[in-house]
C-alpha atoms as a PDB file:
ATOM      1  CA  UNK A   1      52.981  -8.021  45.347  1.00  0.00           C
ATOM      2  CA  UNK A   2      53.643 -11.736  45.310  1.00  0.00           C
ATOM      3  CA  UNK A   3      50.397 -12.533  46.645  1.00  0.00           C
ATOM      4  CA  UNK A   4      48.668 -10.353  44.553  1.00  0.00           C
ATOM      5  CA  UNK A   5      49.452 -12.770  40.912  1.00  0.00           C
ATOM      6  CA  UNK A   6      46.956 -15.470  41.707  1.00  0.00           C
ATOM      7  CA  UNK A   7      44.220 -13.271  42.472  1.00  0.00           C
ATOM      8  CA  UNK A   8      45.282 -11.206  39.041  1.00  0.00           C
ATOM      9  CA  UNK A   9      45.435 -14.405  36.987  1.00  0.00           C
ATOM     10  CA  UNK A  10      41.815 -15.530  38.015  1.00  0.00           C
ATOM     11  CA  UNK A  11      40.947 -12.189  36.857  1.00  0.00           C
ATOM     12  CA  UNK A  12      42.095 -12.598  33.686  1.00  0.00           C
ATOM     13  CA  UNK A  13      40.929 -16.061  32.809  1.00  0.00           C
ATOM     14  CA  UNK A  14      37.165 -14.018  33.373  1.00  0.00           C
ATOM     15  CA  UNK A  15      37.848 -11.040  31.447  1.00  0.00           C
ATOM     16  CA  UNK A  16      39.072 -13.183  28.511  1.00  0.00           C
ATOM     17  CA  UNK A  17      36.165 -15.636  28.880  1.00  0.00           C
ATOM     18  CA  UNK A  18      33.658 -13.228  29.177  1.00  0.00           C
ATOM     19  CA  UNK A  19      35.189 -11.760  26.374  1.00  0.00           C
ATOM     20  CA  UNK A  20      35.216 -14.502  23.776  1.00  0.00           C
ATOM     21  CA  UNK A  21      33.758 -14.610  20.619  1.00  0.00           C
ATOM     22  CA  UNK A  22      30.225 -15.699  19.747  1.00  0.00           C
ATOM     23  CA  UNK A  23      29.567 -16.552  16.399  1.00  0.00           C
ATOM     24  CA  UNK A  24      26.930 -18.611  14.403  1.00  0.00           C
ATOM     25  CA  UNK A  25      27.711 -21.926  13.086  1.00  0.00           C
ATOM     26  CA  UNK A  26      25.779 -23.679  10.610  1.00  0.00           C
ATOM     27  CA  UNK A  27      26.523 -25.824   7.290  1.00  0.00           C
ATOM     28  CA  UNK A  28      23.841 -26.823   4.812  1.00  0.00           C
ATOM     29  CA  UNK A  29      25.842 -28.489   1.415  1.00  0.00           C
ATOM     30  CA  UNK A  30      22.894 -27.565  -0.659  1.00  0.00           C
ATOM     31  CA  UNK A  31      21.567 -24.639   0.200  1.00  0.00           C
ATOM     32  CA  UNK A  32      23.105 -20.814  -0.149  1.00  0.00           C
ATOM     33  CA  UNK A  33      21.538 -19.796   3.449  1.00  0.00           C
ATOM     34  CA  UNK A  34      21.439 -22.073   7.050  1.00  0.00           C
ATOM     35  CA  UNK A  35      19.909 -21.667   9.887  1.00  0.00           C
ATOM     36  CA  UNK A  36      22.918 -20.904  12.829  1.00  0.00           C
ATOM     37  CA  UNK A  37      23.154 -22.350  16.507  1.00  0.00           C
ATOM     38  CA  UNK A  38      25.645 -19.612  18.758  1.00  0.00           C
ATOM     39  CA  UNK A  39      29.047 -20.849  19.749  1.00  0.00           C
ATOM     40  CA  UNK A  40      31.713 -19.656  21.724  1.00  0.00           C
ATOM     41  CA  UNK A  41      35.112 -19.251  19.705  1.00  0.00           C
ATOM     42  CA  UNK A  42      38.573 -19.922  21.052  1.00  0.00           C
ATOM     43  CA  UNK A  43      40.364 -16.584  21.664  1.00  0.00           C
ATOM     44  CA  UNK A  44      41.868 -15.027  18.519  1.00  0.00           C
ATOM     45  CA  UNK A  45      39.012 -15.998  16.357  1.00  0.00           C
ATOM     46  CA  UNK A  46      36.669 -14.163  13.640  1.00  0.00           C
ATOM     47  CA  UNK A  47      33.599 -15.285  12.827  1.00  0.00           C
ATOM     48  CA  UNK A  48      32.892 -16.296   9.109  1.00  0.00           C
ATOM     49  CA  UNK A  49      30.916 -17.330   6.676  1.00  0.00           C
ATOM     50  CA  UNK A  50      31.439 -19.363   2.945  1.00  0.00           C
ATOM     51  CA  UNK A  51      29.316 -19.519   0.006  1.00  0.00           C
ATOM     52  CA  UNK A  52      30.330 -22.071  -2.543  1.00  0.00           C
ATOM     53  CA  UNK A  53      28.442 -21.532  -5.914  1.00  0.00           C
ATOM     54  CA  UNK A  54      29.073 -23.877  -9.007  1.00  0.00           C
ATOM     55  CA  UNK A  55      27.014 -23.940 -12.440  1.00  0.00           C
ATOM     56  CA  UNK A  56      27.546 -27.443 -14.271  1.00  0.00           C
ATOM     57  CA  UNK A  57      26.201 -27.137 -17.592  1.00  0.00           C
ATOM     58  CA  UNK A  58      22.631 -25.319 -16.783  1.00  0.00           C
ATOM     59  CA  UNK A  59      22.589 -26.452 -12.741  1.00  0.00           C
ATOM     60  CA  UNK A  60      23.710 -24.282 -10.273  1.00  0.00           C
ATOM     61  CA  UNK A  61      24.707 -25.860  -7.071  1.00  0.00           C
ATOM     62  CA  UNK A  62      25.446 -24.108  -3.556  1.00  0.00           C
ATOM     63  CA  UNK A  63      26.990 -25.091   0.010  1.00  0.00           C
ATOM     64  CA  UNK A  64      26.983 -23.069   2.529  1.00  0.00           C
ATOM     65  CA  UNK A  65      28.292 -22.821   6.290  1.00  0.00           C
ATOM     66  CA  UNK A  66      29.126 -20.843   9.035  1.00  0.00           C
ATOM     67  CA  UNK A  67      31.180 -21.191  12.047  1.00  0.00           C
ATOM     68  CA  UNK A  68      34.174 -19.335  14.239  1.00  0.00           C
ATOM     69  CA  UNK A  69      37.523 -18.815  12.165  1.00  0.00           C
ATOM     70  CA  UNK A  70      41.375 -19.098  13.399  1.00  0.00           C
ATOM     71  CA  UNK A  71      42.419 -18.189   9.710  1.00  0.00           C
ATOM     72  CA  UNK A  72      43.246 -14.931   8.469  1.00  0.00           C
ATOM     73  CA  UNK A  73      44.449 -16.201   5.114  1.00  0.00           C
ATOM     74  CA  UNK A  74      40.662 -17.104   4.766  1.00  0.00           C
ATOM     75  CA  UNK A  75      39.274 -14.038   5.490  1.00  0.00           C
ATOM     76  CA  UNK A  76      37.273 -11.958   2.708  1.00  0.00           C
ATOM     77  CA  UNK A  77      38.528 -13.614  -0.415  1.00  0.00           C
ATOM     78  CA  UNK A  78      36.766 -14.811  -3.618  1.00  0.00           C
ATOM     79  CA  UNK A  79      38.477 -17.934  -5.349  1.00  0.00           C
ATOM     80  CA  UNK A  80      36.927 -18.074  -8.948  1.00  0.00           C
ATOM     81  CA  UNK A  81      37.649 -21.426 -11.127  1.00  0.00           C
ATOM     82  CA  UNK A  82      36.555 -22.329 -14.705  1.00  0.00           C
ATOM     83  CA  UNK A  83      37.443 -26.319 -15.563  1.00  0.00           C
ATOM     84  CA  UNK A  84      35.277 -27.328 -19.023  1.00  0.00           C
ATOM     85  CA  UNK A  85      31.821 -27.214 -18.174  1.00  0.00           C
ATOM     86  CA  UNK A  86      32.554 -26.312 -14.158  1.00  0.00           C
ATOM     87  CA  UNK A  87      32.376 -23.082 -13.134  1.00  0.00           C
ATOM     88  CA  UNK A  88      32.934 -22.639  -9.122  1.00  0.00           C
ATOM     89  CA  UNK A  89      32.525 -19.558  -6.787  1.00  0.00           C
ATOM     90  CA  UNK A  90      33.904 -19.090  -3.360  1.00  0.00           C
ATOM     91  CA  UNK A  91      33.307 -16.472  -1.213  1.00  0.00           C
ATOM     92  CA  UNK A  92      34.264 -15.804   2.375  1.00  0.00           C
ATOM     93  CA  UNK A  93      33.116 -13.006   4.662  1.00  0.00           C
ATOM     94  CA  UNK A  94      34.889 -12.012   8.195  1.00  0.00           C
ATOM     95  CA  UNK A  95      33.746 -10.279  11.203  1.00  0.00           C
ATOM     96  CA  UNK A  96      34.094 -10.009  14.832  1.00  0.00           C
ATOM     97  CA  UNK A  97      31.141  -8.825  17.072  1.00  0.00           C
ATOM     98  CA  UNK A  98      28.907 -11.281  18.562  1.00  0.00           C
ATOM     99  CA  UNK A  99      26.656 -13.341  15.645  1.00  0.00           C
ATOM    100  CA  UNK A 100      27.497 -11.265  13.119  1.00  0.00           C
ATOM    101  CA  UNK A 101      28.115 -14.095  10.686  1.00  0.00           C
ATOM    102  CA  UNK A 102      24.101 -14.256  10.598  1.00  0.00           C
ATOM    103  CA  UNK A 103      23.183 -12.128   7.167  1.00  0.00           C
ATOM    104  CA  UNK A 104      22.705 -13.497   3.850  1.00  0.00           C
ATOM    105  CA  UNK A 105      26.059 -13.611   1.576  1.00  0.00           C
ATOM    106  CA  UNK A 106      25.548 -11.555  -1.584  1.00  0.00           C
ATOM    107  CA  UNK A 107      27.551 -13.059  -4.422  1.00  0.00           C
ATOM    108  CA  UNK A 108      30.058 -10.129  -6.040  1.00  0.00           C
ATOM    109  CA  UNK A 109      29.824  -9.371  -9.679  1.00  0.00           C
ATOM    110  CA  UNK A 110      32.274 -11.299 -11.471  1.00  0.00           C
ATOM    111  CA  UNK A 111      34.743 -10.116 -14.155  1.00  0.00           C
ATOM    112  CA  UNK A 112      33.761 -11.904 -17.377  1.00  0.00           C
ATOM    113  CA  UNK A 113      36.302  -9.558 -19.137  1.00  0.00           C
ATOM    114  CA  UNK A 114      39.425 -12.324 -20.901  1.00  0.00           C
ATOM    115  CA  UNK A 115      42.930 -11.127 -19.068  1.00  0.00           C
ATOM    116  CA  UNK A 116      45.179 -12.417 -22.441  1.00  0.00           C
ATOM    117  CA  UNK A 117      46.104 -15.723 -20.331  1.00  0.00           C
ATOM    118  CA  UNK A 118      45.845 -19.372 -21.122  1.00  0.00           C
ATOM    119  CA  UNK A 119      45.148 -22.492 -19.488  1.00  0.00           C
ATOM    120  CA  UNK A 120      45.177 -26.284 -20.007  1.00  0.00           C
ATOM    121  CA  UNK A 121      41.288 -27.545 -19.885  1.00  0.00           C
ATOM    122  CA  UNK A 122      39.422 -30.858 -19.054  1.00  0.00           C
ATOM    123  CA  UNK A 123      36.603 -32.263 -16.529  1.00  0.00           C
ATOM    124  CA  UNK A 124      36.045 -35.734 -15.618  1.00  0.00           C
ATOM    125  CA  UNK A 125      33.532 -37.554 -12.659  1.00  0.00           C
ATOM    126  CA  UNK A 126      34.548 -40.555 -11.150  1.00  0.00           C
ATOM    127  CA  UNK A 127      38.056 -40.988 -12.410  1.00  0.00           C
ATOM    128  CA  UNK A 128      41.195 -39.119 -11.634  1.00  0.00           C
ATOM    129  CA  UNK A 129      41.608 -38.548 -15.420  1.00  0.00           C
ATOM    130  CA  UNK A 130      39.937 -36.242 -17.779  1.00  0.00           C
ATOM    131  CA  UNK A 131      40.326 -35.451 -21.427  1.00  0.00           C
ATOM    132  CA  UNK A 132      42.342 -32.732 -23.046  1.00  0.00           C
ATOM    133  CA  UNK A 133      39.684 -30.347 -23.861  1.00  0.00           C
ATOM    134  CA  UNK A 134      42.519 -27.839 -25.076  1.00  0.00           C
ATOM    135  CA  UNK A 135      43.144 -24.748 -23.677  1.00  0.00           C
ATOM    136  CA  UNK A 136      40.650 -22.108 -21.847  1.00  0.00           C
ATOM    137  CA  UNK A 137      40.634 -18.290 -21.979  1.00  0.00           C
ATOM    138  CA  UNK A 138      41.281 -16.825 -18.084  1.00  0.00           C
ATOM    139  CA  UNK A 139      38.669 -14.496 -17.595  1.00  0.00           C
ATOM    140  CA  UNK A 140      39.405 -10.958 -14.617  1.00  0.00           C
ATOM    141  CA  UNK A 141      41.891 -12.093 -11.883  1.00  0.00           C
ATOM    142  CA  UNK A 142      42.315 -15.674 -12.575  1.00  0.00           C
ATOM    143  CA  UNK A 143      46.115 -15.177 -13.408  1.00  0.00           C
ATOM    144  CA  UNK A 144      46.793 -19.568 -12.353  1.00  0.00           C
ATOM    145  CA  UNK A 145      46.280 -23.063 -14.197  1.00  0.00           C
ATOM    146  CA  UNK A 146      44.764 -25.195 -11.659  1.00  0.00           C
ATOM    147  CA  UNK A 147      45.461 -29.029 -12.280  1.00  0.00           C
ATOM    148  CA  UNK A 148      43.066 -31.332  -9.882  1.00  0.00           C
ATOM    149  CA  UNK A 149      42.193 -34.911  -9.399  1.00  0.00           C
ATOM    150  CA  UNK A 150      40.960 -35.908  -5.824  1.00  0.00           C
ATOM    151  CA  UNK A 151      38.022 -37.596  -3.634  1.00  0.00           C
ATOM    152  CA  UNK A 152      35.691 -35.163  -1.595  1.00  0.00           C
ATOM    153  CA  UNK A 153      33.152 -36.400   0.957  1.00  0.00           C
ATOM    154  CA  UNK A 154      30.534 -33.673   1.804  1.00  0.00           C
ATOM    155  CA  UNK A 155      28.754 -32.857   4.937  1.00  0.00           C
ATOM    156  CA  UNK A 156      25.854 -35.295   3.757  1.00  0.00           C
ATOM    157  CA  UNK A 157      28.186 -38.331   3.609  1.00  0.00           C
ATOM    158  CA  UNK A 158      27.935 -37.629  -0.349  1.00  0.00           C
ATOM    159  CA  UNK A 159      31.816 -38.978  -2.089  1.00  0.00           C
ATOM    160  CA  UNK A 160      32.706 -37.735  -5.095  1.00  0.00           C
ATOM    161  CA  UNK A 161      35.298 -37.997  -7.438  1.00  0.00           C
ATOM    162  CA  UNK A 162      36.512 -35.559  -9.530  1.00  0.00           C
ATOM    163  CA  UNK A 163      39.315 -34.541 -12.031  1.00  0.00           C
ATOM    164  CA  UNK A 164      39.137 -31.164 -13.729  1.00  0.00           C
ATOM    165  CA  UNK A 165      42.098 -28.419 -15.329  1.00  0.00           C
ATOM    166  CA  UNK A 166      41.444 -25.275 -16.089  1.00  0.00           C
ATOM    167  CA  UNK A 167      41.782 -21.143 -14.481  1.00  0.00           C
ATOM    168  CA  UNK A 168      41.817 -20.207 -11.282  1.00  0.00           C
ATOM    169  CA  UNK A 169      42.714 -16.775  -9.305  1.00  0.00           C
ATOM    170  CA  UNK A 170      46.162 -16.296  -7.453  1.00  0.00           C
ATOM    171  CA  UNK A 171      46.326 -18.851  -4.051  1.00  0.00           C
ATOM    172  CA  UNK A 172      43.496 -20.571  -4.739  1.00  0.00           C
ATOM    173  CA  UNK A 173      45.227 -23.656  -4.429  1.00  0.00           C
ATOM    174  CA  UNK A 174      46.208 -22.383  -0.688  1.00  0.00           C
ATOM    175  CA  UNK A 175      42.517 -21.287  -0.116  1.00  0.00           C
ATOM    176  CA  UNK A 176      40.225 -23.619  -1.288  1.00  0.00           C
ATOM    177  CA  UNK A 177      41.404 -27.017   0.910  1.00  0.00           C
ATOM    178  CA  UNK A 178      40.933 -24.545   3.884  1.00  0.00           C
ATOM    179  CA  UNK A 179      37.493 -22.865   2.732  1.00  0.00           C
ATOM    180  CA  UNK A 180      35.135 -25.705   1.179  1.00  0.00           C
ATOM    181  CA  UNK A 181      31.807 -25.004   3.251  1.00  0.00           C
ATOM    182  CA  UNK A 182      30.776 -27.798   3.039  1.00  0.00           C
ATOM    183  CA  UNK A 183      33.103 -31.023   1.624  1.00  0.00           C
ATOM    184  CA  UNK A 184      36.527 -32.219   2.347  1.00  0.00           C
ATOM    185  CA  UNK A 185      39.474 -33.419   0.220  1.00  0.00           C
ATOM    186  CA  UNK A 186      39.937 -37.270   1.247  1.00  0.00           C
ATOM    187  CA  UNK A 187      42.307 -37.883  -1.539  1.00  0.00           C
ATOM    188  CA  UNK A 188      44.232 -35.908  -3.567  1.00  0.00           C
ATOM    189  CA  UNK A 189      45.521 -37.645  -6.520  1.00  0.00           C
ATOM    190  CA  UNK A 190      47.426 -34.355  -8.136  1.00  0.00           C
ATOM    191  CA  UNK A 191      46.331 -30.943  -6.777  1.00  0.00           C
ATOM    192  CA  UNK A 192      48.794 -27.739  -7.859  1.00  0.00           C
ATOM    193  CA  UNK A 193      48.525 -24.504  -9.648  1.00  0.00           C
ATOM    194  CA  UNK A 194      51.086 -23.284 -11.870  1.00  0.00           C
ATOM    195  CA  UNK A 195      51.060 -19.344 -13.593  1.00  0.00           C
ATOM    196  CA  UNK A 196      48.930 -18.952 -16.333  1.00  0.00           C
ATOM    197  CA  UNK A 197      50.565 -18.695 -19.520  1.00  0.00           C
ATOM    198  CA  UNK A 198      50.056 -15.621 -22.445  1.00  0.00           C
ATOM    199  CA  UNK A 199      48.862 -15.487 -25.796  1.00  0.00           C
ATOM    200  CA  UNK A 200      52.185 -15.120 -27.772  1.00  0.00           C
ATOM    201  CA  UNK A 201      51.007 -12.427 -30.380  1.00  0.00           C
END
C-alpha cells in the first residue's frame, strides 16, 4: 500500500490540473464591455465579472473587467452610492464553468424609492476635503453613510483624487476596495461607513 501513495499523488496533481478553472480576463476602465484572453485559475476560484457605472452631473462613466475570483464576499452583489452630484454602480457576477464570465453585464433596475434614512453629503476633486452640502435622502437598500477621501490610480495610469459623503448600501465599505474593475485605492485619507440615521418625525 506504501508504494502505492506516490503513484496516487501524481494522479491527483492531474486530475486537479486538468480540472482547473478557465475563465476570461479582461479590464477596459472606460468601457462597459472588453474583449477577454482565457486563463487558468488557481483551485477554489469562480470566475467573475464587474461593471462600475457612475453618472457625474449628465456623464456617465463605466469600467469594466474580468478575471478569475478567490472571493466569495464578492460574488453577485450590487454596491449603490449617491455623494452630491456622484452617483456610482457596482455590479459583480459569479460563475464557474469554463469562460463563462464572457456575456455582457446587464445593469439591474435600481430602487429610486427614499427608505426614511439620512446621510451627511459633499463631493470634492483633488482635495481630501469637500463642502457640507447637508444631508441626502437614502434611496432602496442603501441603509449606510459612507465618509471617503482617498487617491485612486486606474488601469490607464489615470490618479485621481477624490473626497465625497453621502449613502451607500450595507458592506459597501468591505466590497468596494476589493471590487473596483478597474482603479485602486493608493491612499486613503478617511474611508468608513457608519448606519444611516432616520427622519425623527
Amino acid at each position: 500500500m506504501t508504494n502505492l501513495l506516490p503513484l496516487l499523488c501524481i494522479l491527483c496533481a492531474f486530475y486537479t490540473t486538468g480540472t482547473s478553472l478557465q475563465c476570461q480576463e479582461c479590464t477596459d476602465p472606460a468601457q462597459d464591455n472588453c474583449k477577454g484572453i482565457t486563463r487558468k485559475c488557481p483551485p477554489g476560484s469562480s470566475c467573475i465579472q464587474t461593471l462600475e457605472v457612475t453618472r457625474l452631473g449628465n456623464a456617465t462613466l463605466h469600467a469594466f473587467r474580468r478575471s478569475c475570483n478567490d472571493d466569495p464576499d464578492i460574488c453577485n452583489v450590487h454596491v449603490s452610492l449617491v455623494g452630491g452630484p456622484q452617483e456610482t454602480h457596482i455590479m459583480t457576477e459569479c460563475c464557474s464553468s469554463d469562460n463563462c464570465n464572457k456575456c455582457k453585464s446587464k445593469v439591474p433596475a435600481y430602487n429610486t424609492t427614499w427608505n426614511g434614512l439620512l446621510c451627511p453629503v459633499c463631493f470634492a476633486l483633488d482635495t481630501y476635503e469637500c463642502k457640507s452640502l447637508g444631508y441626502i435622502k437614502c434611496r432602496g437598500e442603501q441603509t449606510e453613510c459612507l465618509d471617503f477621501a482617498a487617491t485612486l490610480v486606474k488601469t490607464d495610469s489615470t490618479v485621481l483624487k477624490l473626497s465625497l459623503m453621502g449613502c451607500i448600501t450595507a458592506r459597501g465599505c468591505e466590497i468596494i476596495p476589493k471590487a473596483l474593475p478597474a482603479a485602486k485605492v493608493i491612499e486613503a485619507n478617511r474611508f468608513s461607513c457608519d448606519p444611516a440615521k432616520p427622519v425623527i418625525q
